[in-house]
PDB file of N, CA and C in Angstrom:
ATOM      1  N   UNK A   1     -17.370 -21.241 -18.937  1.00  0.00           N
ATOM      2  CA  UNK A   1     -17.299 -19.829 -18.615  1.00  0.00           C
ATOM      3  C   UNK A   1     -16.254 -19.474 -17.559  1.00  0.00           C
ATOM      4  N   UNK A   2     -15.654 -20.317 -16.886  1.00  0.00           N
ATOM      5  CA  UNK A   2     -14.759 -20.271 -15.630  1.00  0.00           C
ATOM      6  C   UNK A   2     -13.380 -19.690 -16.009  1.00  0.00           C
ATOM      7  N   UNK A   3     -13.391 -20.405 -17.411  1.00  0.00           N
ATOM      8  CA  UNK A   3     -11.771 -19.674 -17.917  1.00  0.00           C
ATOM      9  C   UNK A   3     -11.809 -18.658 -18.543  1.00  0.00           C
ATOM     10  N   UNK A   4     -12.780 -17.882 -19.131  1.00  0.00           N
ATOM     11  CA  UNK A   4     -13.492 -16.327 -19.245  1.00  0.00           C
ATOM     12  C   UNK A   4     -12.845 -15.391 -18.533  1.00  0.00           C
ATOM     13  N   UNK A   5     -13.610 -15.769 -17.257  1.00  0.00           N
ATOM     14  CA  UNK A   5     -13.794 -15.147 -15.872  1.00  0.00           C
ATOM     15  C   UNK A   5     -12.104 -15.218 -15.483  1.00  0.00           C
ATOM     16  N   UNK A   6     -11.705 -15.888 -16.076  1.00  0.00           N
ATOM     17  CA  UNK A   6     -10.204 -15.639 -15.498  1.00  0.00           C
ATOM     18  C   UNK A   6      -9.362 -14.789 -16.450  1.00  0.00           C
ATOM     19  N   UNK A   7      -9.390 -14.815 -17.432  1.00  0.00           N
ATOM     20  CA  UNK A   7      -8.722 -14.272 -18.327  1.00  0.00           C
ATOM     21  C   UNK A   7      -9.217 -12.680 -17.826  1.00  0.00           C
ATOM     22  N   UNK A   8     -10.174 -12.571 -17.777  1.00  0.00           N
ATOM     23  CA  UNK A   8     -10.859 -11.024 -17.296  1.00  0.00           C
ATOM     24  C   UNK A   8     -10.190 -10.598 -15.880  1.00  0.00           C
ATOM     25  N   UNK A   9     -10.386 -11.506 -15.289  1.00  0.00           N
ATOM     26  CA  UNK A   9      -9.077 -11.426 -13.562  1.00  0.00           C
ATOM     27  C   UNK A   9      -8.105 -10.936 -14.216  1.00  0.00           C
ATOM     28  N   UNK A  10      -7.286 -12.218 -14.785  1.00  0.00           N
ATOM     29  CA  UNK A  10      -5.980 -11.805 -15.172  1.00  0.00           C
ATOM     30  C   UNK A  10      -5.771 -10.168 -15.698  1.00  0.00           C
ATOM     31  N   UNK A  11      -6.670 -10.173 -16.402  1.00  0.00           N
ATOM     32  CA  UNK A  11      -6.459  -8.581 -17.110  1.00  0.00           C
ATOM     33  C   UNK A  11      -6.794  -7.619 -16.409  1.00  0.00           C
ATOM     34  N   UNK A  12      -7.647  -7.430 -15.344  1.00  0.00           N
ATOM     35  CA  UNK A  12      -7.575  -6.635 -14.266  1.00  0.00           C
ATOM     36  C   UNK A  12      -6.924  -6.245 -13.465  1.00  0.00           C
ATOM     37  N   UNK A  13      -6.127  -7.725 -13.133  1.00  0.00           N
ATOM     38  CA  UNK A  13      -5.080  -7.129 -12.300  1.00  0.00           C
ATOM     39  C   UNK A  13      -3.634  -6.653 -12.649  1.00  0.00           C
ATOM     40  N   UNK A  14      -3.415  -7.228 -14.027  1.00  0.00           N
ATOM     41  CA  UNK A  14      -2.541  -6.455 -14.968  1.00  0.00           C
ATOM     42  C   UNK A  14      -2.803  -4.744 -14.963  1.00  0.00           C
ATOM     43  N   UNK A  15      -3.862  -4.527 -15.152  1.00  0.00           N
ATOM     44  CA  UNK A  15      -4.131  -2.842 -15.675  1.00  0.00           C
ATOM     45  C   UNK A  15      -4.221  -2.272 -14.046  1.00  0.00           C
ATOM     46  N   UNK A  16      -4.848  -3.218 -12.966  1.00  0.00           N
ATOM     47  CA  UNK A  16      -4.864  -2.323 -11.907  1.00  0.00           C
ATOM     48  C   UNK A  16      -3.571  -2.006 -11.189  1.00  0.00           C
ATOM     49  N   UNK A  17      -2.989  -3.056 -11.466  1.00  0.00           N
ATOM     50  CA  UNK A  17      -1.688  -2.863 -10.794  1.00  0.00           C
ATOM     51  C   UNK A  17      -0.435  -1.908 -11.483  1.00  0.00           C
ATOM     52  N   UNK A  18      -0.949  -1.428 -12.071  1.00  0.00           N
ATOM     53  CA  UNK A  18       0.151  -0.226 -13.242  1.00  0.00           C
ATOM     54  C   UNK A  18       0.850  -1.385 -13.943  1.00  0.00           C
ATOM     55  N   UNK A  19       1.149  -2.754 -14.048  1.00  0.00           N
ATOM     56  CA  UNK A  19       2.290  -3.043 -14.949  1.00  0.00           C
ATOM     57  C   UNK A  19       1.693  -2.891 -16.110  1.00  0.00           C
ATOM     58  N   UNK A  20       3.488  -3.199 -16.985  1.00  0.00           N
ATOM     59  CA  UNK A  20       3.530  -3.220 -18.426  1.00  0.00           C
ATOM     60  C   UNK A  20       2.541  -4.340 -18.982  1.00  0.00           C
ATOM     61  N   UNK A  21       1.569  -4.363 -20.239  1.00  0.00           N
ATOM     62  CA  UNK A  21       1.220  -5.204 -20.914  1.00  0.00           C
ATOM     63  C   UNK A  21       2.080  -6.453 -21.350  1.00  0.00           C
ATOM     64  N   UNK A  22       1.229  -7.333 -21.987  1.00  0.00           N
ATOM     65  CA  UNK A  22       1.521  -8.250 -21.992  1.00  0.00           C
ATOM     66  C   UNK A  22       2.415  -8.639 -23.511  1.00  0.00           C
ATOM     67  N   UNK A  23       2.489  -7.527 -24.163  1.00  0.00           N
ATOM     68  CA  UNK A  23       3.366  -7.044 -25.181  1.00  0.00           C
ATOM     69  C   UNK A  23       4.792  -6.824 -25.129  1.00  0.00           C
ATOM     70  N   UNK A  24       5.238  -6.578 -24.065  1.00  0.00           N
ATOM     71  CA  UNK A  24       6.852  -6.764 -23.654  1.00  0.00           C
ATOM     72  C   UNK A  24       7.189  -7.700 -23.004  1.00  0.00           C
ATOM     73  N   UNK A  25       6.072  -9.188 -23.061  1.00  0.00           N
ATOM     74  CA  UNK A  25       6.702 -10.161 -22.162  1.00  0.00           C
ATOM     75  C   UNK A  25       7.069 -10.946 -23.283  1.00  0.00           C
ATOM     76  N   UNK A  26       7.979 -11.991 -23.261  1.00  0.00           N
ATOM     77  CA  UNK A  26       8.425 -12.899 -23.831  1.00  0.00           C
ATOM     78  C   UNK A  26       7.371 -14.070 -24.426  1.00  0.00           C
ATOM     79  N   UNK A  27       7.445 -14.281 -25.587  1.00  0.00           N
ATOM     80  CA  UNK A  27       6.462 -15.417 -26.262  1.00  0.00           C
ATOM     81  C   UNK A  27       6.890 -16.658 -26.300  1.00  0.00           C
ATOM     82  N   UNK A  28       5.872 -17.603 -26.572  1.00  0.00           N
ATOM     83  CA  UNK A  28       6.198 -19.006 -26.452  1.00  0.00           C
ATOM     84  C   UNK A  28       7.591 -19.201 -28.154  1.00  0.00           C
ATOM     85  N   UNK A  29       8.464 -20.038 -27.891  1.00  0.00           N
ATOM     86  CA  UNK A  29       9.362 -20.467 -29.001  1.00  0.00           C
ATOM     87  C   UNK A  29      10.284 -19.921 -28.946  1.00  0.00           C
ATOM     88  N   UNK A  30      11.220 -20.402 -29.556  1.00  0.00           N
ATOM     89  CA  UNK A  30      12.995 -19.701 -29.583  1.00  0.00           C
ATOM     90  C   UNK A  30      12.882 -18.027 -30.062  1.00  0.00           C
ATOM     91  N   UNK A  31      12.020 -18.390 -31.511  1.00  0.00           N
ATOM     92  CA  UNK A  31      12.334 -17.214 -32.219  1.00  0.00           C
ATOM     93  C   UNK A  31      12.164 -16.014 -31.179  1.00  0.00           C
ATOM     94  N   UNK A  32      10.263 -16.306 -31.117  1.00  0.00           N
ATOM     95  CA  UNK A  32       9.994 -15.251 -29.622  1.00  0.00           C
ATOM     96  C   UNK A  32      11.201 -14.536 -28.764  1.00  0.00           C
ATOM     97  N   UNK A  33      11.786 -15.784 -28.144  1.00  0.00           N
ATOM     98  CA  UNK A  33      12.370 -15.631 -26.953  1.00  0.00           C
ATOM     99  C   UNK A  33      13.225 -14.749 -27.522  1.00  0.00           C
ATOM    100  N   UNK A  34      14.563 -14.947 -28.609  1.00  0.00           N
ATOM    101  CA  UNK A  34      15.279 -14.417 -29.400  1.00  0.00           C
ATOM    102  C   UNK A  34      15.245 -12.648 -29.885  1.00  0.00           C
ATOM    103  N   UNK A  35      13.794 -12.366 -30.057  1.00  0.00           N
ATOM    104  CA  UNK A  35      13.205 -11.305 -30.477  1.00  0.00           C
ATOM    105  C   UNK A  35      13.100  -9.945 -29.049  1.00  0.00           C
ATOM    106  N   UNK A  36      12.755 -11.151 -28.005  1.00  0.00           N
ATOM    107  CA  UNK A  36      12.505 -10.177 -26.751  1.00  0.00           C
ATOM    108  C   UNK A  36      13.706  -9.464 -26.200  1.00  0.00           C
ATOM    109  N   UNK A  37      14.362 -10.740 -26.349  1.00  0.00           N
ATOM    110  CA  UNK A  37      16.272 -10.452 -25.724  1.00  0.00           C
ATOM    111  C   UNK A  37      16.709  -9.338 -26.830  1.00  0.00           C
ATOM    112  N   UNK A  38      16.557  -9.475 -27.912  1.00  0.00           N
ATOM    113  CA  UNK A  38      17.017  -8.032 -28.576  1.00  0.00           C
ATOM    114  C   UNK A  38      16.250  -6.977 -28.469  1.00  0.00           C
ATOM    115  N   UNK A  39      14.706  -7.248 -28.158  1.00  0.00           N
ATOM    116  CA  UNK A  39      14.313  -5.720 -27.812  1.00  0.00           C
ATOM    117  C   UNK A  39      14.670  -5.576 -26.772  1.00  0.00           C
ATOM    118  N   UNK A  40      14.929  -6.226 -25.719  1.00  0.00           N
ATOM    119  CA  UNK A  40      14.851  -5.923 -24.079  1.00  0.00           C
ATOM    120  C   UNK A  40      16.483  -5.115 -24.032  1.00  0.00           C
ATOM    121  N   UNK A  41      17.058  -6.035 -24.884  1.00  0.00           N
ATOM    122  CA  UNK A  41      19.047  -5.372 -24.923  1.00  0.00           C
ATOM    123  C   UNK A  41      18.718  -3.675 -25.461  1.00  0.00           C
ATOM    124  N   UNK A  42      17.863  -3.578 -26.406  1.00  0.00           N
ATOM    125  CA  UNK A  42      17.815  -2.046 -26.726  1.00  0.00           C
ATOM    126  C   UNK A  42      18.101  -0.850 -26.282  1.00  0.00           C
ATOM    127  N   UNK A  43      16.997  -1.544 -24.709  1.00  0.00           N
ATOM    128  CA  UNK A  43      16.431  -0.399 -23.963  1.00  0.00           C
ATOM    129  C   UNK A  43      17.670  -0.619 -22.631  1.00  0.00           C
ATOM    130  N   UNK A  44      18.179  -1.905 -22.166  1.00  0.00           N
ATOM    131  CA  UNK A  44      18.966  -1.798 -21.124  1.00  0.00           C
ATOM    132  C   UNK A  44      20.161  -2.735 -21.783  1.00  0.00           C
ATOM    133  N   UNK A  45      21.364  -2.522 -21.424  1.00  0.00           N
ATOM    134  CA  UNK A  45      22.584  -2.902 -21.780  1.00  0.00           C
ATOM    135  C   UNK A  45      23.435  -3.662 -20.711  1.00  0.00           C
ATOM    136  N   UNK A  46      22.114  -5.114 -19.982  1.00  0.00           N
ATOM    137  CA  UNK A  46      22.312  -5.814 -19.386  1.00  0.00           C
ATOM    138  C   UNK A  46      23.461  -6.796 -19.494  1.00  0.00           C
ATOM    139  N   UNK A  47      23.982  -6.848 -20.669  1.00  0.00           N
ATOM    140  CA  UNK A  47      25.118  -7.751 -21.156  1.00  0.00           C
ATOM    141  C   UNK A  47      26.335  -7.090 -20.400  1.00  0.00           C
ATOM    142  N   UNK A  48      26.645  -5.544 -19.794  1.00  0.00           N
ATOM    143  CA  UNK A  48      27.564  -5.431 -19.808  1.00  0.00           C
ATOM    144  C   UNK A  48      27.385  -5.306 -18.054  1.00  0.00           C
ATOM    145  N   UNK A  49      26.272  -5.718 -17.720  1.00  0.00           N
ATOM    146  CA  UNK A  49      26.029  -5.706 -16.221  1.00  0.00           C
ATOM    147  C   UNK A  49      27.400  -5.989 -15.694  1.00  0.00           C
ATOM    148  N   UNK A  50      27.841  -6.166 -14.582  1.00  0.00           N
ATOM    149  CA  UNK A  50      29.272  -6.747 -13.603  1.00  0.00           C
ATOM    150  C   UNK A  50      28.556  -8.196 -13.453  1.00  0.00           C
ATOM    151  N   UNK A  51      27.110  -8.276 -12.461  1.00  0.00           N
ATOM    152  CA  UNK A  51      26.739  -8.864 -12.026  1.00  0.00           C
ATOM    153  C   UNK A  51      26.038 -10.081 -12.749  1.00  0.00           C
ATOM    154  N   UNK A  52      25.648  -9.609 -14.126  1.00  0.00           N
ATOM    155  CA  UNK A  52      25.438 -10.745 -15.331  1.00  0.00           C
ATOM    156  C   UNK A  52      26.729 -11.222 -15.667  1.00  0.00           C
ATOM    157  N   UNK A  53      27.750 -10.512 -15.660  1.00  0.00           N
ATOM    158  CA  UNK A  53      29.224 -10.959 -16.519  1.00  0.00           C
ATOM    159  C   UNK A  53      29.272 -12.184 -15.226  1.00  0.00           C
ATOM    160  N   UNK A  54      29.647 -11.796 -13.654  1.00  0.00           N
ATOM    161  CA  UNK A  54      29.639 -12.789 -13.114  1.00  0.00           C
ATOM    162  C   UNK A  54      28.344 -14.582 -12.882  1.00  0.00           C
ATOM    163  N   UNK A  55      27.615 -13.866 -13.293  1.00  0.00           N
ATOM    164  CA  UNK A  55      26.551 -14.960 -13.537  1.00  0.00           C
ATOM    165  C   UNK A  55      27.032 -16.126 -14.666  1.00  0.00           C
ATOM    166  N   UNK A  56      27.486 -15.306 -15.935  1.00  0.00           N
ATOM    167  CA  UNK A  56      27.573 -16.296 -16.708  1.00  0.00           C
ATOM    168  C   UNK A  56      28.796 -16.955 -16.788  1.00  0.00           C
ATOM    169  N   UNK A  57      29.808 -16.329 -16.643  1.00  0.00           N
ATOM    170  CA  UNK A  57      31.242 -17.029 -15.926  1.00  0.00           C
ATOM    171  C   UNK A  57      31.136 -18.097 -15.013  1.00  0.00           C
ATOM    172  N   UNK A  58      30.201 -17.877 -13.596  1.00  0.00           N
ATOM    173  CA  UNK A  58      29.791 -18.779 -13.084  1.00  0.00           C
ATOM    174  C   UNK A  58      29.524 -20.263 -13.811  1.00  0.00           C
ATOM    175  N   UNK A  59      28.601 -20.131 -14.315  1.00  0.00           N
ATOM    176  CA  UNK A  59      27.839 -20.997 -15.098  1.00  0.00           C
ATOM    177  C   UNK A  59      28.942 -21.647 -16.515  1.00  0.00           C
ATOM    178  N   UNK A  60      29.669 -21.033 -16.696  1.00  0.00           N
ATOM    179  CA  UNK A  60      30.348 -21.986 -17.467  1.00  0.00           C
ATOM    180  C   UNK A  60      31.288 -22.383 -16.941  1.00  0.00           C
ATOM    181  N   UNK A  61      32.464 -21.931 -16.076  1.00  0.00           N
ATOM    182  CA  UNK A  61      33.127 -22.252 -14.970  1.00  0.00           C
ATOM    183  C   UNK A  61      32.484 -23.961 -14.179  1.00  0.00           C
ATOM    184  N   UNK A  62      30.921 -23.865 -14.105  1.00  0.00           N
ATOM    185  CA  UNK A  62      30.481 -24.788 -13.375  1.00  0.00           C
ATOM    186  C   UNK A  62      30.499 -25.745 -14.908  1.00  0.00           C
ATOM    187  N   UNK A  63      30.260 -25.178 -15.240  1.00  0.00           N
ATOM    188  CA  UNK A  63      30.151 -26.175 -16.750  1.00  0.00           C
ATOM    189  C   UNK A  63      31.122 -27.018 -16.992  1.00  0.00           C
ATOM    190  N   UNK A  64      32.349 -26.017 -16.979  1.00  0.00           N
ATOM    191  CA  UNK A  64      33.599 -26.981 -17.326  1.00  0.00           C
ATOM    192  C   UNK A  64      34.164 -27.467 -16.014  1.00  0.00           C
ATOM    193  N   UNK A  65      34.003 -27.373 -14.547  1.00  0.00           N
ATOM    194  CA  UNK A  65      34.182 -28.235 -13.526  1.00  0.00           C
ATOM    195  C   UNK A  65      33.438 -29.218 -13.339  1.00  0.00           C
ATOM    196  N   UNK A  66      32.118 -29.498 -14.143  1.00  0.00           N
ATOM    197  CA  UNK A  66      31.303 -30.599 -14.319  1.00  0.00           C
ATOM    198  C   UNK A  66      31.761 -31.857 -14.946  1.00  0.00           C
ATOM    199  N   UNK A  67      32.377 -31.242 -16.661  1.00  0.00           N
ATOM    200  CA  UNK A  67      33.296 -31.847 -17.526  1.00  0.00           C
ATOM    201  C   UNK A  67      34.774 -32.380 -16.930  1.00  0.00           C
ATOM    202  N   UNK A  68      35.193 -31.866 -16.606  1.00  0.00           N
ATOM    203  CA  UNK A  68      36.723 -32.022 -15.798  1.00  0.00           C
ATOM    204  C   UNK A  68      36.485 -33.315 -14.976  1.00  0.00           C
ATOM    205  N   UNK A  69      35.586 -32.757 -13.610  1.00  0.00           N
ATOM    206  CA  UNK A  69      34.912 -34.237 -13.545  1.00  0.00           C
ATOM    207  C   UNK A  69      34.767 -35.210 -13.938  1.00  0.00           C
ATOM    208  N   UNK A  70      33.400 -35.263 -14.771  1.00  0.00           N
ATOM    209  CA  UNK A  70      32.945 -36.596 -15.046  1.00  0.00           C
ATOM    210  C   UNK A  70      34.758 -37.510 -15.808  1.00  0.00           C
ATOM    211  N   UNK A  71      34.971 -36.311 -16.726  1.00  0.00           N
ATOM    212  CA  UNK A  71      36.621 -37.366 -17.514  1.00  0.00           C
ATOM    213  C   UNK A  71      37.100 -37.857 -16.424  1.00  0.00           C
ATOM    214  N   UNK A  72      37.634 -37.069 -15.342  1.00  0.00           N
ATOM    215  CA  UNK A  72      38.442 -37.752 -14.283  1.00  0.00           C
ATOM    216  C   UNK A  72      38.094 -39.268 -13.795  1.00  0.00           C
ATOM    217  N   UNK A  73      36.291 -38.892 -13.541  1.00  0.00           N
ATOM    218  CA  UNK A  73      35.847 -39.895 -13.198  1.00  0.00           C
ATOM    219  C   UNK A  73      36.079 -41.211 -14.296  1.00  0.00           C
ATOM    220  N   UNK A  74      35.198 -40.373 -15.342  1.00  0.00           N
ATOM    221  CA  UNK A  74      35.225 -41.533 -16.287  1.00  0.00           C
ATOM    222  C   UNK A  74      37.010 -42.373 -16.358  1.00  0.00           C
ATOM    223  N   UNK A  75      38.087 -41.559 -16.381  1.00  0.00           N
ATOM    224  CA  UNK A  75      39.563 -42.274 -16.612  1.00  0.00           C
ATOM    225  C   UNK A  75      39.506 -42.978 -15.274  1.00  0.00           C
ATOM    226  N   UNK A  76      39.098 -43.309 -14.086  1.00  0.00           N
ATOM    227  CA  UNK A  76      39.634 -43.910 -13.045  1.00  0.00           C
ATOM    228  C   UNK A  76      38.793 -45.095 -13.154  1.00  0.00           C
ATOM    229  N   UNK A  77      37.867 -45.062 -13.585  1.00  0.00           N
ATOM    230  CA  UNK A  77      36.521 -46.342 -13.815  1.00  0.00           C
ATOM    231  C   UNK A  77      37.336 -47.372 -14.816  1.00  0.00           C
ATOM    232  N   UNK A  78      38.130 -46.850 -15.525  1.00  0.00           N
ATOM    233  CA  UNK A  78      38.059 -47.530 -16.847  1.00  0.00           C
ATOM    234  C   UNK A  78      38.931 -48.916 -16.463  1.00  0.00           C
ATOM    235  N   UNK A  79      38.653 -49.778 -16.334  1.00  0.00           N
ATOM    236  CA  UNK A  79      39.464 -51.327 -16.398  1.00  0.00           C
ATOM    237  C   UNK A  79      40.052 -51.657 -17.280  1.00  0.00           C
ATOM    238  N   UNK A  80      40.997 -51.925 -17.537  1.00  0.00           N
ATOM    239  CA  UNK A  80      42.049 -52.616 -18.693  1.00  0.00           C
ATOM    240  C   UNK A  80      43.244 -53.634 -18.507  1.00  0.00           C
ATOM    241  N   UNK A  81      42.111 -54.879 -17.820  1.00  0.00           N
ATOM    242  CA  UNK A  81      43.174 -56.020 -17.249  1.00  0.00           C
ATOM    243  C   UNK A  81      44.580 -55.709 -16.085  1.00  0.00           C
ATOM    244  N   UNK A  82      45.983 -55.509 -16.487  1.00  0.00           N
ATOM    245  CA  UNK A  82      46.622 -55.108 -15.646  1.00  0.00           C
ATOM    246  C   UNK A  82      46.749 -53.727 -15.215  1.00  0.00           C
ATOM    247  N   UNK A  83      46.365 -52.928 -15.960  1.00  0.00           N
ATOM    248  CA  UNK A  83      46.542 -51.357 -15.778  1.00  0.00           C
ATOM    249  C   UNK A  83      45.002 -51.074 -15.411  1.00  0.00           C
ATOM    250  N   UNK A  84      44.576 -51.560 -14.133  1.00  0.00           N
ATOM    251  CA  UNK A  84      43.210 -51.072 -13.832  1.00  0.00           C
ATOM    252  C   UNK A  84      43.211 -49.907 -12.765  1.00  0.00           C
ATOM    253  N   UNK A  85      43.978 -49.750 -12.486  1.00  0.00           N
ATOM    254  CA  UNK A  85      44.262 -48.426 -10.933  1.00  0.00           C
ATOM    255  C   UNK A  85      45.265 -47.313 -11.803  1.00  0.00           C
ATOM    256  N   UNK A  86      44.967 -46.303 -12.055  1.00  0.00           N
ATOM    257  CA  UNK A  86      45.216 -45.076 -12.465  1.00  0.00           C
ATOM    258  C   UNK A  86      46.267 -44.393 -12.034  1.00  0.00           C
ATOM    259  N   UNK A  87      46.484 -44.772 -11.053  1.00  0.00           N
ATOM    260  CA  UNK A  87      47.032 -43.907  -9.800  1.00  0.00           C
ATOM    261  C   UNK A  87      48.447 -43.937  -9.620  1.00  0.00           C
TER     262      UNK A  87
END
């Protein structure tokens, strides 16, 4: 009965607190997830945020300074009898 009693919490404090139901939150699985991001894009046109554009630039920027990396790394590791120093 303990997890009852919670689910009934939970839903109380959902409705007391004015938020949105639990109908505009995101569901378990890709598709879900997939489904929310296009309803959620509907209503706000977060893609063209400044502050998302810089988020995801970030993030691939870090992406490909990750990559750049590791090759660098990986070419200076690599041993090949007389040509073992890169440099």
């Amino acid at each position: 009965m303990p997890r009852v009693c919670c689910c009934h919490l939970e839903f109380a404090r959902v409705v007391l607190k004015c938020q949105s139901g639990w109908f505009f939150a995101p569901s378990f699985g890709v598709a879900a997830i997939f489904r929310f991001i296009l309803f959620f894009q509907g209503f706000h046109n977060w893609t063209l945020n400044p502050f998302h554009m810089m988020g995801v630039a970030g993030v691939l920027g870090a992406a490909l300074l990750c990559a750049i990396h590791g090759a660098t790394v990986e070419n200076t590791l690599f041993e090949d009898g007389d040509g073992a120093n890169t440099f």
